[in-house]
N, C-alpha and C. Protein backbone atom coordinates (compact mmCIF):
# COMPACT_ATOMS: atom_id res chain seq x y z
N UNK A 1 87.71 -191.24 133.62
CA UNK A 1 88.98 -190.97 132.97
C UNK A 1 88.84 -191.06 131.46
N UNK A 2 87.99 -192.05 131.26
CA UNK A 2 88.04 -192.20 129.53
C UNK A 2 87.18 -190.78 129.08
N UNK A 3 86.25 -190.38 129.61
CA UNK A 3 85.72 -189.43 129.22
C UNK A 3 86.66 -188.38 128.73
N UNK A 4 87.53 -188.21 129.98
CA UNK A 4 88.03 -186.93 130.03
C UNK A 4 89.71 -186.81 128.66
N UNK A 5 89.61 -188.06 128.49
CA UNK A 5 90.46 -188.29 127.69
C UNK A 5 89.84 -187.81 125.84
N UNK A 6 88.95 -188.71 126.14
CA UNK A 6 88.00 -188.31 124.54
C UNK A 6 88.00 -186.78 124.51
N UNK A 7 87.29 -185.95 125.63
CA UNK A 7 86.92 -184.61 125.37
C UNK A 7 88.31 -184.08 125.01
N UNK A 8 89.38 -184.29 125.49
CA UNK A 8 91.18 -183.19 125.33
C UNK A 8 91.09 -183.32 123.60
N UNK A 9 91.39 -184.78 123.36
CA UNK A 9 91.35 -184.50 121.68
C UNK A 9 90.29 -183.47 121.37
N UNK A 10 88.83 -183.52 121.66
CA UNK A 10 87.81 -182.91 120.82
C UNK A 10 87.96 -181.23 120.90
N UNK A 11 88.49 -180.98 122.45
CA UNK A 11 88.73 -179.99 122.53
C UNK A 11 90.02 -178.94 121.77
N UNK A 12 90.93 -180.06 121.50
CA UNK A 12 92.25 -179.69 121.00
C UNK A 12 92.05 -179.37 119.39
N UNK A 13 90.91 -180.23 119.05
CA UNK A 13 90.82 -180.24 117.38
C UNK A 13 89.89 -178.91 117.31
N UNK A 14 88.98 -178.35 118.26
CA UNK A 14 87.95 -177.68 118.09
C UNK A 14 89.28 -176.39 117.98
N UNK A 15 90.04 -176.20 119.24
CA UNK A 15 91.04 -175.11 119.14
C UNK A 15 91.97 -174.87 117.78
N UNK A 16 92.33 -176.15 117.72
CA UNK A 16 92.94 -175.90 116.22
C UNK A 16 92.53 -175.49 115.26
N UNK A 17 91.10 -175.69 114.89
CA UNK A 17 90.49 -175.47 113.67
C UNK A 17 90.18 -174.02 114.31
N UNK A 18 90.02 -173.35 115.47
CA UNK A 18 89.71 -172.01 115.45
C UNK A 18 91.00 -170.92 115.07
N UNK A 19 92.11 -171.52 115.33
CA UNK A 19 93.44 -170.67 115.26
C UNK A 19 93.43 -170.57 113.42
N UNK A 20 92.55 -172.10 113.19
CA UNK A 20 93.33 -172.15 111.23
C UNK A 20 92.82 -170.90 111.13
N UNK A 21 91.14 -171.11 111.15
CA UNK A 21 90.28 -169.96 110.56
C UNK A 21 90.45 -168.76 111.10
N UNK A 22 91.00 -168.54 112.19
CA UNK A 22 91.86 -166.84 112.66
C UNK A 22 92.68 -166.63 112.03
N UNK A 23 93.96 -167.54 111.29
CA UNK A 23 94.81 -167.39 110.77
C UNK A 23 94.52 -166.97 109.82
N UNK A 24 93.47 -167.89 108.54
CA UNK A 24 93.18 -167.73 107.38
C UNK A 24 92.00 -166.56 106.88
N UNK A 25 91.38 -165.90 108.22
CA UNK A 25 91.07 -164.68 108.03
C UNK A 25 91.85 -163.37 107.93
N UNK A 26 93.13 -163.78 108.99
CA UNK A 26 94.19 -162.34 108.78
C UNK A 26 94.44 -162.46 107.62
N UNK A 27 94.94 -163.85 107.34
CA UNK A 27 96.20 -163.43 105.99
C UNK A 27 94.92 -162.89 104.39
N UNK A 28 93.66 -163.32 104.34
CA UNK A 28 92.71 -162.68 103.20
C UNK A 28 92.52 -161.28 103.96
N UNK A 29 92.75 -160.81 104.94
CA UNK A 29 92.13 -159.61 104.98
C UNK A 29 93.49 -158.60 104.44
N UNK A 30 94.79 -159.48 104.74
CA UNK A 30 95.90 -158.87 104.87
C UNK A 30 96.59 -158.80 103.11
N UNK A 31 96.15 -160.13 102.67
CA UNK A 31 95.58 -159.69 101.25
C UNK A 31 95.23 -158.37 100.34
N UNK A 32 93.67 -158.77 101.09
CA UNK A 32 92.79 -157.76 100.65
C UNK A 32 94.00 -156.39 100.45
N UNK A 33 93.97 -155.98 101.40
CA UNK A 33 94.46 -154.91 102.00
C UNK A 33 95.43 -154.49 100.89
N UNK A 34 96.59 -155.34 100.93
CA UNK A 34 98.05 -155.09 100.37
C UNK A 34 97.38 -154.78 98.93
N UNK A 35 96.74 -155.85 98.30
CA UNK A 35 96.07 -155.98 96.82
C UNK A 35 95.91 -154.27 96.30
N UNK A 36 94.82 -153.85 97.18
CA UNK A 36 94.18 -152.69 97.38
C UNK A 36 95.24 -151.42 97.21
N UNK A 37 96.21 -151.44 98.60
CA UNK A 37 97.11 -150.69 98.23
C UNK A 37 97.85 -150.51 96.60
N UNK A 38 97.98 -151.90 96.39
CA UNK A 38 98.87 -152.17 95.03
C UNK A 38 99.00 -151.61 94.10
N UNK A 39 97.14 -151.65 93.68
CA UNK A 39 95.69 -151.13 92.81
C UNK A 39 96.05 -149.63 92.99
N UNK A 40 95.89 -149.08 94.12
CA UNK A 40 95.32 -147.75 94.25
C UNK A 40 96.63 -147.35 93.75
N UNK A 41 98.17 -147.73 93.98
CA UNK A 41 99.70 -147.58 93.50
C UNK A 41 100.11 -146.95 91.67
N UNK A 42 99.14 -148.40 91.24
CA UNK A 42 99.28 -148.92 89.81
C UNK A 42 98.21 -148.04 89.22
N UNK A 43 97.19 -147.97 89.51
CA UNK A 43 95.99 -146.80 88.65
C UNK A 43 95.56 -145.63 89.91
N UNK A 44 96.58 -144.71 89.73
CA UNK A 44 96.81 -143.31 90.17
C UNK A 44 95.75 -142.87 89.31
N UNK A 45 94.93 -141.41 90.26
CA UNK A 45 94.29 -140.49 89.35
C UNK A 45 94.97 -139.07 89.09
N UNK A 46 96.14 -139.38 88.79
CA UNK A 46 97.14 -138.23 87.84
C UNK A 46 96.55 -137.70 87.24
N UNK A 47 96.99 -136.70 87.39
CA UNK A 47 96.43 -135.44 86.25
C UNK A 47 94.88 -135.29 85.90
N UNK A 48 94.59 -135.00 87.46
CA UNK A 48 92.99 -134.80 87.72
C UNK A 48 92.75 -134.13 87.15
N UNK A 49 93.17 -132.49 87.37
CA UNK A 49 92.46 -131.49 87.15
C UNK A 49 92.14 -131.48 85.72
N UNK A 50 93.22 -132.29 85.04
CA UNK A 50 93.08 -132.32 82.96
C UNK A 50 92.36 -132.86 82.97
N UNK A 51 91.97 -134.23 83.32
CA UNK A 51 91.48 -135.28 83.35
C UNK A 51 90.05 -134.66 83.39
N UNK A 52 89.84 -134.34 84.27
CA UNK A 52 87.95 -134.38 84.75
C UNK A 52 87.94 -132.76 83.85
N UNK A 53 88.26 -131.89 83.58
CA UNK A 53 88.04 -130.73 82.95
C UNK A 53 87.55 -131.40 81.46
N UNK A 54 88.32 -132.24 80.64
CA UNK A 54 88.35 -132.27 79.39
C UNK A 54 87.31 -133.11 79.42
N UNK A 55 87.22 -134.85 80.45
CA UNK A 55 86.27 -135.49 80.06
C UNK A 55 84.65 -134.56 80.52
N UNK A 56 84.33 -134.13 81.32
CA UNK A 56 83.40 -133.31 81.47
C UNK A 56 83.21 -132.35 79.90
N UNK A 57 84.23 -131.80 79.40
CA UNK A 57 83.95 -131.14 78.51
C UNK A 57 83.63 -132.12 76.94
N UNK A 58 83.94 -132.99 77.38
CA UNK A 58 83.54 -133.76 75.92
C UNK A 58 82.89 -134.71 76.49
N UNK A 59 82.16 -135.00 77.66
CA UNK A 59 80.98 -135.85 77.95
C UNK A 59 81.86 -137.14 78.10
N UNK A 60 82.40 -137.30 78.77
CA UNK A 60 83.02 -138.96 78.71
C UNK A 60 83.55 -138.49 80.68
N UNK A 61 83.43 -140.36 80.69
CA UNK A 61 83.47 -140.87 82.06
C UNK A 61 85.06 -140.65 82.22
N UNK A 62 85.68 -139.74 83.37
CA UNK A 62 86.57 -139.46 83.68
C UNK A 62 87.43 -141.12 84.22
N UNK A 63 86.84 -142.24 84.35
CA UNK A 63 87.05 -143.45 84.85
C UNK A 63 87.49 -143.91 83.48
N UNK A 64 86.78 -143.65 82.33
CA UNK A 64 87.40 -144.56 80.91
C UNK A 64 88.54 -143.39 80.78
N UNK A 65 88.63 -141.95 80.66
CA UNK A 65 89.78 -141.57 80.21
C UNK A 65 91.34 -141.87 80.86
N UNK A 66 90.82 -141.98 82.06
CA UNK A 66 92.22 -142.67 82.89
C UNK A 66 92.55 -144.33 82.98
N UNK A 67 91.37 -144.53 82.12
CA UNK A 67 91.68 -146.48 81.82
C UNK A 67 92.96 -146.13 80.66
N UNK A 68 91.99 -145.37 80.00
CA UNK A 68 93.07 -145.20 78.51
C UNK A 68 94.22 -144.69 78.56
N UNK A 69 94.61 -143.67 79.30
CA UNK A 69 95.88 -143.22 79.84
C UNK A 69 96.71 -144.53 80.39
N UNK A 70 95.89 -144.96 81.64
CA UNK A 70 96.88 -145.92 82.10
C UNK A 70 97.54 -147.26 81.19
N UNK A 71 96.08 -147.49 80.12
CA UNK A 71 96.94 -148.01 79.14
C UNK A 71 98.01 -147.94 78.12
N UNK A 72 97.65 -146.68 77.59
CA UNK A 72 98.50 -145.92 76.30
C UNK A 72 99.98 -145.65 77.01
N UNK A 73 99.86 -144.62 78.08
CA UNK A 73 101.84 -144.47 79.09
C UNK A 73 101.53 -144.92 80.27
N UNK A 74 100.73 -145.05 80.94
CA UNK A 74 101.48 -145.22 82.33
C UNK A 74 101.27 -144.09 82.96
N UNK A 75 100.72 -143.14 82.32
CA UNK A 75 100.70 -141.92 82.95
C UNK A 75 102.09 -141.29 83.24
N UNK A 76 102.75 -141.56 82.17
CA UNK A 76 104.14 -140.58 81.64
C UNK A 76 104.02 -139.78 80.45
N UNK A 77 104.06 -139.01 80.78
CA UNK A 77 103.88 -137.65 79.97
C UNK A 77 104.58 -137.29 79.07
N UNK A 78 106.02 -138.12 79.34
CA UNK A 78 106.99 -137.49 77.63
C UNK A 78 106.87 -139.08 77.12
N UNK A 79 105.81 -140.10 77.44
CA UNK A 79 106.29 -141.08 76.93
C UNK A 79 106.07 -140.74 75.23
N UNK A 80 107.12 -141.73 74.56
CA UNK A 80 106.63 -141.99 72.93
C UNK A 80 106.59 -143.31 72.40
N UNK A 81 106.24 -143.65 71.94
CA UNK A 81 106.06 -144.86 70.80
C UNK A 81 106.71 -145.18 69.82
N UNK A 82 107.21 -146.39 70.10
CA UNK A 82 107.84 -146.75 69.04
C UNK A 82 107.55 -146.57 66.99
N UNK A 83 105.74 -146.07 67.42
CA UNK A 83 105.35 -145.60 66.03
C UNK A 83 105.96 -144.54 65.92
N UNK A 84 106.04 -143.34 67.04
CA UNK A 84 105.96 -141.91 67.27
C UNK A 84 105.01 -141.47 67.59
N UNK A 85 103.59 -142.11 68.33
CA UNK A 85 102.85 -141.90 69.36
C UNK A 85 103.54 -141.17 70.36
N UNK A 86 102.92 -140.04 70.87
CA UNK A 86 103.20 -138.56 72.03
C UNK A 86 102.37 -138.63 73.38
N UNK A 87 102.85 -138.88 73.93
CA UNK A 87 101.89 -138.13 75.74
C UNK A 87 101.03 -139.11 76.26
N UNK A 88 100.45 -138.79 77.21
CA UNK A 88 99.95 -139.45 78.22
C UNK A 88 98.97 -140.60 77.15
N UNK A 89 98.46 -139.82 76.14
CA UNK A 89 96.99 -140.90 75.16
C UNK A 89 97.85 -141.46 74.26
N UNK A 90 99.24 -141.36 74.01
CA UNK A 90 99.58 -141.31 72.62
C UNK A 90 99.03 -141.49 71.25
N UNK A 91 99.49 -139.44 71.54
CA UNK A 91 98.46 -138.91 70.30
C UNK A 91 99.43 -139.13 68.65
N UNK A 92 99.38 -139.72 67.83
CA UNK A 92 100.02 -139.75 66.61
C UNK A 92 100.09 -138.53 66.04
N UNK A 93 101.38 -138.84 64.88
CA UNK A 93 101.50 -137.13 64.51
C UNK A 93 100.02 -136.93 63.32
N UNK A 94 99.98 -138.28 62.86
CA UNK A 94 99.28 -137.66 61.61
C UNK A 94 97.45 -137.49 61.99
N UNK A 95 97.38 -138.29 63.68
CA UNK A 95 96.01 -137.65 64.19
C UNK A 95 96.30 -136.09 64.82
N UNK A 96 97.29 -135.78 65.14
CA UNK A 96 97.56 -134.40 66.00
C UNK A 96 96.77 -133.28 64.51
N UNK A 97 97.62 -133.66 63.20
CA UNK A 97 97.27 -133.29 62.03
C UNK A 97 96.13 -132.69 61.89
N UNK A 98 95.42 -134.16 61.78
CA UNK A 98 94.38 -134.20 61.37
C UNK A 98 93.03 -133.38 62.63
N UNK A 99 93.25 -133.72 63.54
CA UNK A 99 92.71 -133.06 64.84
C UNK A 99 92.64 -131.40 64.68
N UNK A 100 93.90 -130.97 64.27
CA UNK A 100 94.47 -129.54 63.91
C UNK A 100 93.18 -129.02 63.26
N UNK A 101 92.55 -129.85 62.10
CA UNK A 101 91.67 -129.35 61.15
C UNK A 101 90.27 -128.92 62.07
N UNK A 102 90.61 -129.36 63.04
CA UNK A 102 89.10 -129.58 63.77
C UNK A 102 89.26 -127.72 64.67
N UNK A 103 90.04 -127.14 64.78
CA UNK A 103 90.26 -126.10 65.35
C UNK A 103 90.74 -126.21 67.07
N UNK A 104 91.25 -127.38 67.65
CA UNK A 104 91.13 -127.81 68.86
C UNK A 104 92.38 -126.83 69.68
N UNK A 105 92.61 -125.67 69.21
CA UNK A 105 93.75 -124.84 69.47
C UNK A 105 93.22 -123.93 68.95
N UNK A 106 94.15 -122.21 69.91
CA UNK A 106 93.59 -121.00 69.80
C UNK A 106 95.03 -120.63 69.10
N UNK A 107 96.26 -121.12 69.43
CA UNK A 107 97.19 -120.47 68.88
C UNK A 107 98.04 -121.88 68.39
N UNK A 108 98.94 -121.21 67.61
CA UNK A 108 100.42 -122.02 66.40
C UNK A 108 100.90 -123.01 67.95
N UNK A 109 100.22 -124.22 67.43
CA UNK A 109 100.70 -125.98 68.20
C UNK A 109 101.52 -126.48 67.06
N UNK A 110 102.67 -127.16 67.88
CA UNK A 110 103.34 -127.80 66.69
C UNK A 110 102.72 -129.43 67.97
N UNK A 111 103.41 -130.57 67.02
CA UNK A 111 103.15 -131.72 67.82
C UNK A 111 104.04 -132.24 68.86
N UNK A 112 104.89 -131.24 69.33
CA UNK A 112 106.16 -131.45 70.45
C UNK A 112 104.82 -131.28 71.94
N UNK A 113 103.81 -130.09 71.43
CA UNK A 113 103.23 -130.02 72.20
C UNK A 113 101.88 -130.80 72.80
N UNK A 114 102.13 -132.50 72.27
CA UNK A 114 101.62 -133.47 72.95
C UNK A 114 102.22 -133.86 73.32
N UNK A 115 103.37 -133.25 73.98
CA UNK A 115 103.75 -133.87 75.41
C UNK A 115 103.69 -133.42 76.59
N UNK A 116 102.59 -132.30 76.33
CA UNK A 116 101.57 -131.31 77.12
C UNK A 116 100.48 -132.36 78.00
N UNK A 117 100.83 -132.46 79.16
CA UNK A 117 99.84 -133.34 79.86
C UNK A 117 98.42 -132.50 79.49
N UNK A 118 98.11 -131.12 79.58
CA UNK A 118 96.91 -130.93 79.21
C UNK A 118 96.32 -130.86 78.06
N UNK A 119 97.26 -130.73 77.23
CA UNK A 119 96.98 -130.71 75.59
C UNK A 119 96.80 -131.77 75.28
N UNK A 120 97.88 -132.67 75.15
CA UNK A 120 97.71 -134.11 74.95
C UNK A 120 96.29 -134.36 75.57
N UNK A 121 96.11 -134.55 77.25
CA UNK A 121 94.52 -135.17 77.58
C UNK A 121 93.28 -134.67 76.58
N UNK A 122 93.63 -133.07 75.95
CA UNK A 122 92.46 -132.33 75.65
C UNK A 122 92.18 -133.21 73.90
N UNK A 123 93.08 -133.51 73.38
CA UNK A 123 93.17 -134.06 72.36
C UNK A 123 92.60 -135.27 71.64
N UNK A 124 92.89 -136.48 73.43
CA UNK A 124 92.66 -137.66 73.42
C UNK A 124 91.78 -137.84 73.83
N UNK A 125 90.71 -136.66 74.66
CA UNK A 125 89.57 -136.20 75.13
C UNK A 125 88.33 -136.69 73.76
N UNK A 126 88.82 -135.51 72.66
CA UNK A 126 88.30 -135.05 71.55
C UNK A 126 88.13 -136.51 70.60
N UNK A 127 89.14 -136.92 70.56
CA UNK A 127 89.08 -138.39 69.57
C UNK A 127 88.24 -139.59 70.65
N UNK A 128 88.28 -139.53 71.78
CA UNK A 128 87.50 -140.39 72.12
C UNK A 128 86.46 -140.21 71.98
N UNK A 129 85.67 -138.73 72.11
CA UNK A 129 84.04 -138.22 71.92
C UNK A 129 83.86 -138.50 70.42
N UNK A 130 84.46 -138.41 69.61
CA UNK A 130 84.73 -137.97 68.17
C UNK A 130 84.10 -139.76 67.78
N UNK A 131 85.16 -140.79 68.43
CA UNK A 131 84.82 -142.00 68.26
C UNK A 131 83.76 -142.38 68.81
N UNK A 132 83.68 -142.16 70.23
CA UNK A 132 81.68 -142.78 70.28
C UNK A 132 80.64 -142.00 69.76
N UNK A 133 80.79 -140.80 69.46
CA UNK A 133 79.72 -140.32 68.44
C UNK A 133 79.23 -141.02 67.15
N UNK A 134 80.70 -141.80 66.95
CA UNK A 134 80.41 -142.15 66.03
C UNK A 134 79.82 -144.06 65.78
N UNK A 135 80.67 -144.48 66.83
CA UNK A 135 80.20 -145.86 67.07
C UNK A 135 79.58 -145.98 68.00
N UNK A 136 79.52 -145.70 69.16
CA UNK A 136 78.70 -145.73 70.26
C UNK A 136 79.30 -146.92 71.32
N UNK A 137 79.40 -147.93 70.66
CA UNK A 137 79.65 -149.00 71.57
C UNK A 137 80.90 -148.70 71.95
N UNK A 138 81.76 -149.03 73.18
CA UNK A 138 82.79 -148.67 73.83
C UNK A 138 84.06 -149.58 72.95
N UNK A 139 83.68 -150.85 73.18
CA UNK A 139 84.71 -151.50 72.30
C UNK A 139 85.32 -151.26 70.88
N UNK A 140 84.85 -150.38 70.11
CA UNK A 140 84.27 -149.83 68.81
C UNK A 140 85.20 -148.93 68.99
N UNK A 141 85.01 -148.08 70.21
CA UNK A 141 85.74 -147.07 70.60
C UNK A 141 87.18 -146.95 70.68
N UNK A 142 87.39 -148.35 71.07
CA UNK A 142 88.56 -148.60 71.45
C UNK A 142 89.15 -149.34 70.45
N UNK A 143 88.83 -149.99 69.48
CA UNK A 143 89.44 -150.12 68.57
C UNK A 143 89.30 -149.20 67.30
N UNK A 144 88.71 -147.85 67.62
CA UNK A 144 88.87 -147.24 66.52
C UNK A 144 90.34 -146.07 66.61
N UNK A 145 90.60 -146.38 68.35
CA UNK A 145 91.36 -145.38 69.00
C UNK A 145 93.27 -146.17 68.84
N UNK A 146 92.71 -147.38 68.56
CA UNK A 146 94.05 -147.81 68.50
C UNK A 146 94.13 -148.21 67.11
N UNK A 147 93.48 -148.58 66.26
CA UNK A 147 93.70 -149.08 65.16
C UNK A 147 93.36 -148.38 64.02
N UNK A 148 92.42 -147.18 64.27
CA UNK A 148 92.02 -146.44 63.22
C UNK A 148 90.32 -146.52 63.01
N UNK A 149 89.45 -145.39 62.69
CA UNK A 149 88.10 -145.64 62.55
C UNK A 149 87.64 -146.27 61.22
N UNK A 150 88.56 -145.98 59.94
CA UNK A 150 88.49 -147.01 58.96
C UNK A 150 88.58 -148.55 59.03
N UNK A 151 89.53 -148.71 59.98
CA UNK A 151 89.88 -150.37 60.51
C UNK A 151 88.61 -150.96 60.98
N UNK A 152 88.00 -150.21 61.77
CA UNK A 152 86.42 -150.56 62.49
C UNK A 152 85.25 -150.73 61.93
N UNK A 153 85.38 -149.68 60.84
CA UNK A 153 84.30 -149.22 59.60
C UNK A 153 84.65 -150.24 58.84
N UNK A 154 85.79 -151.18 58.52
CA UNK A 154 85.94 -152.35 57.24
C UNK A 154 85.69 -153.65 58.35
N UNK A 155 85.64 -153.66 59.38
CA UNK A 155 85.02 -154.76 60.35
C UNK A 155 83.81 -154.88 60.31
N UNK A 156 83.16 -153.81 61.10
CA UNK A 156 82.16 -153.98 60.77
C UNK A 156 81.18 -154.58 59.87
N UNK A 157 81.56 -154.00 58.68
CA UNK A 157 81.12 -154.33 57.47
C UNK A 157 81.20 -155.88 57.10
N UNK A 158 82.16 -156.35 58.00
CA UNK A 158 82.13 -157.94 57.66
C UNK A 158 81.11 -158.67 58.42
N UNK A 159 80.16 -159.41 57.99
CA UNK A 159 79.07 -160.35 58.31
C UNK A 159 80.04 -161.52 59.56
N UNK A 160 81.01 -161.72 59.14
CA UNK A 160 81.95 -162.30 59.94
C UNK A 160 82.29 -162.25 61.11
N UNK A 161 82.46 -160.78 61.05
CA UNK A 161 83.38 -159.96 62.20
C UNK A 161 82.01 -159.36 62.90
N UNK A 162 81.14 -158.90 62.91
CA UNK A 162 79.98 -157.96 63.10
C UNK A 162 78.27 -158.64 62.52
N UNK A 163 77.83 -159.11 64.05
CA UNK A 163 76.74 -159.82 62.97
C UNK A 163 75.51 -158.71 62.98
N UNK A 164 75.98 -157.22 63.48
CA UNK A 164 74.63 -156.33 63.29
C UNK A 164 75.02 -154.87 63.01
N UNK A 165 76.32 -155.05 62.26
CA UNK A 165 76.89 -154.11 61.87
C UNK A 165 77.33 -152.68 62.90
N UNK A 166 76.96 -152.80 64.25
CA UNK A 166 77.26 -152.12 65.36
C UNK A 166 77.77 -152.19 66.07
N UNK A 167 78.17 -153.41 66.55
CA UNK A 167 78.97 -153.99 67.65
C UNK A 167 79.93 -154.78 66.87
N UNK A 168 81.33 -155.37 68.07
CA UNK A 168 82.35 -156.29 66.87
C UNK A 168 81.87 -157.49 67.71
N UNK A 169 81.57 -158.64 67.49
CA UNK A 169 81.60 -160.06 67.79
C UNK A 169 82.80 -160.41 67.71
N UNK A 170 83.66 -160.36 66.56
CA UNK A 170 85.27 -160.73 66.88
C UNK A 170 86.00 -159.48 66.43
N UNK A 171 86.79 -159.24 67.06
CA UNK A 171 88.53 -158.62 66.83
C UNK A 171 89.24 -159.32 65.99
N UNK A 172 89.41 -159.33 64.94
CA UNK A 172 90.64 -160.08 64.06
C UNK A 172 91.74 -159.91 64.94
N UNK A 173 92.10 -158.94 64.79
CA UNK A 173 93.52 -157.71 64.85
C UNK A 173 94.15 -158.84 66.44
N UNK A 174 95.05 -159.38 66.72
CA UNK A 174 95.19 -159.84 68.45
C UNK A 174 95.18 -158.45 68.95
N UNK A 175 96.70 -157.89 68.43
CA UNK A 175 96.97 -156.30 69.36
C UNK A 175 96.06 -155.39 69.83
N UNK A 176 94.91 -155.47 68.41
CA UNK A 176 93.72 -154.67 68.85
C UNK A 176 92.91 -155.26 69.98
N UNK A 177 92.81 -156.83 69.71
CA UNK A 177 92.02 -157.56 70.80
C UNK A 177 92.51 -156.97 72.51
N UNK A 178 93.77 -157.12 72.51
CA UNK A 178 94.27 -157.18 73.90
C UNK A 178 94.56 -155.76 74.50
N UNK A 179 94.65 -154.98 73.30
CA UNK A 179 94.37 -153.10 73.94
C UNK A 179 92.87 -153.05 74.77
N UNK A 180 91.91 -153.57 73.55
CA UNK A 180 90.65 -153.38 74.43
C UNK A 180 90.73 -154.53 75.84
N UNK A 181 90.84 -155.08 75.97
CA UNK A 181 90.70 -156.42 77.11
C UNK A 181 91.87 -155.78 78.20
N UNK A 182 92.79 -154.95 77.93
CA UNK A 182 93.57 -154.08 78.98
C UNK A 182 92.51 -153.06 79.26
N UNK A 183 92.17 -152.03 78.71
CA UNK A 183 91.67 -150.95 78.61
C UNK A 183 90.60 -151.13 79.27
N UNK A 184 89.54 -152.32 78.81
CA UNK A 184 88.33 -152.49 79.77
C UNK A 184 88.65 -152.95 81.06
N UNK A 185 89.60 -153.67 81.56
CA UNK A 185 90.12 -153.99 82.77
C UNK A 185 90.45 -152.91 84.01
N UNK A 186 91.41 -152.01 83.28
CA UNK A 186 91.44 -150.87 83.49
C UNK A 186 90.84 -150.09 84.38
N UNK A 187 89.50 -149.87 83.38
CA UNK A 187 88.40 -149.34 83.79
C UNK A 187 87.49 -149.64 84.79
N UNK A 188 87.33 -151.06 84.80
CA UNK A 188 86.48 -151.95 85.98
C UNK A 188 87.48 -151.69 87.31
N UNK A 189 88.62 -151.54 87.21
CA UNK A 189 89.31 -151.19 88.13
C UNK A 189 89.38 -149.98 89.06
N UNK A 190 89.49 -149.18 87.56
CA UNK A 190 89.12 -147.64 88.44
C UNK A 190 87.33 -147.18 89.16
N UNK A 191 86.29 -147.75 88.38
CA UNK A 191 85.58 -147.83 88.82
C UNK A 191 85.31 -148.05 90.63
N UNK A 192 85.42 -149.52 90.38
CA UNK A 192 85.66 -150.52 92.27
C UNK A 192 86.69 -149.64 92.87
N UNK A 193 87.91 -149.25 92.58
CA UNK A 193 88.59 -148.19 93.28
C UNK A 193 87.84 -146.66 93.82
N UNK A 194 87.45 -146.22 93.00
CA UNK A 194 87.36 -144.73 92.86
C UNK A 194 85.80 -144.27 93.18
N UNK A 195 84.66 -145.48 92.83
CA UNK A 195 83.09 -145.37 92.65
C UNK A 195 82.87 -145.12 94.04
């Protein structure tokens, strides 16, 4: 009798601990799952066909141009900015301008027409190639895209900020800090999603 008494507990604790760990496998898988859905919800690959046409055409990873989208609108197309940033990259008027000089149009664009999901992408395409041509490093990139390539070019230059004049060691700027630290997130995202 005593035996059979000892084994009910051992047996009862062995069952219990198998229901926890059944339990606590649904609910991480059920997790997983929902997470996943969430993800795939929140970083849509909108506006493919712009998307992979332009980054293909200017050599950039169709995975960073839709980091940057998802950062800049949301992937809203008439969004604007409280600067007056336009479209999906928000393109500024006085880069639309300046872009203009570059010939990136066959016919008379005014800047209403970055709120051209394909214009706008083709634009924000161009300044991103434009920027790693010129810095190379991605972060560089990204703060030359939000803050200006002069802003990056007077960082650099600081022994402070840049200890090899190529890369940034620190971000002064926070806003600039936390565009890139979205933007690269972003990206690691669409990657594990989409790779």
């Amino acid at each position: 009798m005593r035996t059979k008494r000892k084994k009910r507990p051992l047996f009862a604790i062995i069952i219990t601990a198998l229901i926890i760990a059944i339990c606590l496998i649904a609910a991480k898988t059920a997790y997983d799952y929902l997470h996943r859905q969430w993800l795939l919800r929140t970083h849509p690959l909108e506006f493919a066909e712009y998307v992979e046409l332009h980054a293909r055409e200017y050599d950039l990873d169709k995975f960073f141009v839709y980091a940057v989208i998802k950062t800049e609108s949301d992937f809203k197309p008439d969004a604007e900015s409280n600067m007056g940033a336009r479209g999906l990259m928000q393109i500024m008027e006085d880069t639309f301008d300046w872009l203009s000089g570059y010939r990136l149009f066959e016919r008379d664009m005014t800047f209403d027409d970055m709120f051209s999901a394909n214009e706008n992408i083709r634009f924000g395409c161009y300044l991103l190639a434009y920027h790693l041509e010129n810095f190379g490093d991605i972060d560089c990139v990204l703060a030359a895209y939000f803050a200006g390539d002069r802003t990056v070019i007077r960082w650099l230059e600081n022994p402070e900020l840049s200890s090899d004049g190529k890369t940034l060691d620190h971000v002064p700027d926070p806003d600039t800090r936390h565009y890139i630290h979205k933007v690269n997130t972003a990206y690691e995202i669409y990657i594990k999603l989409y790779s």
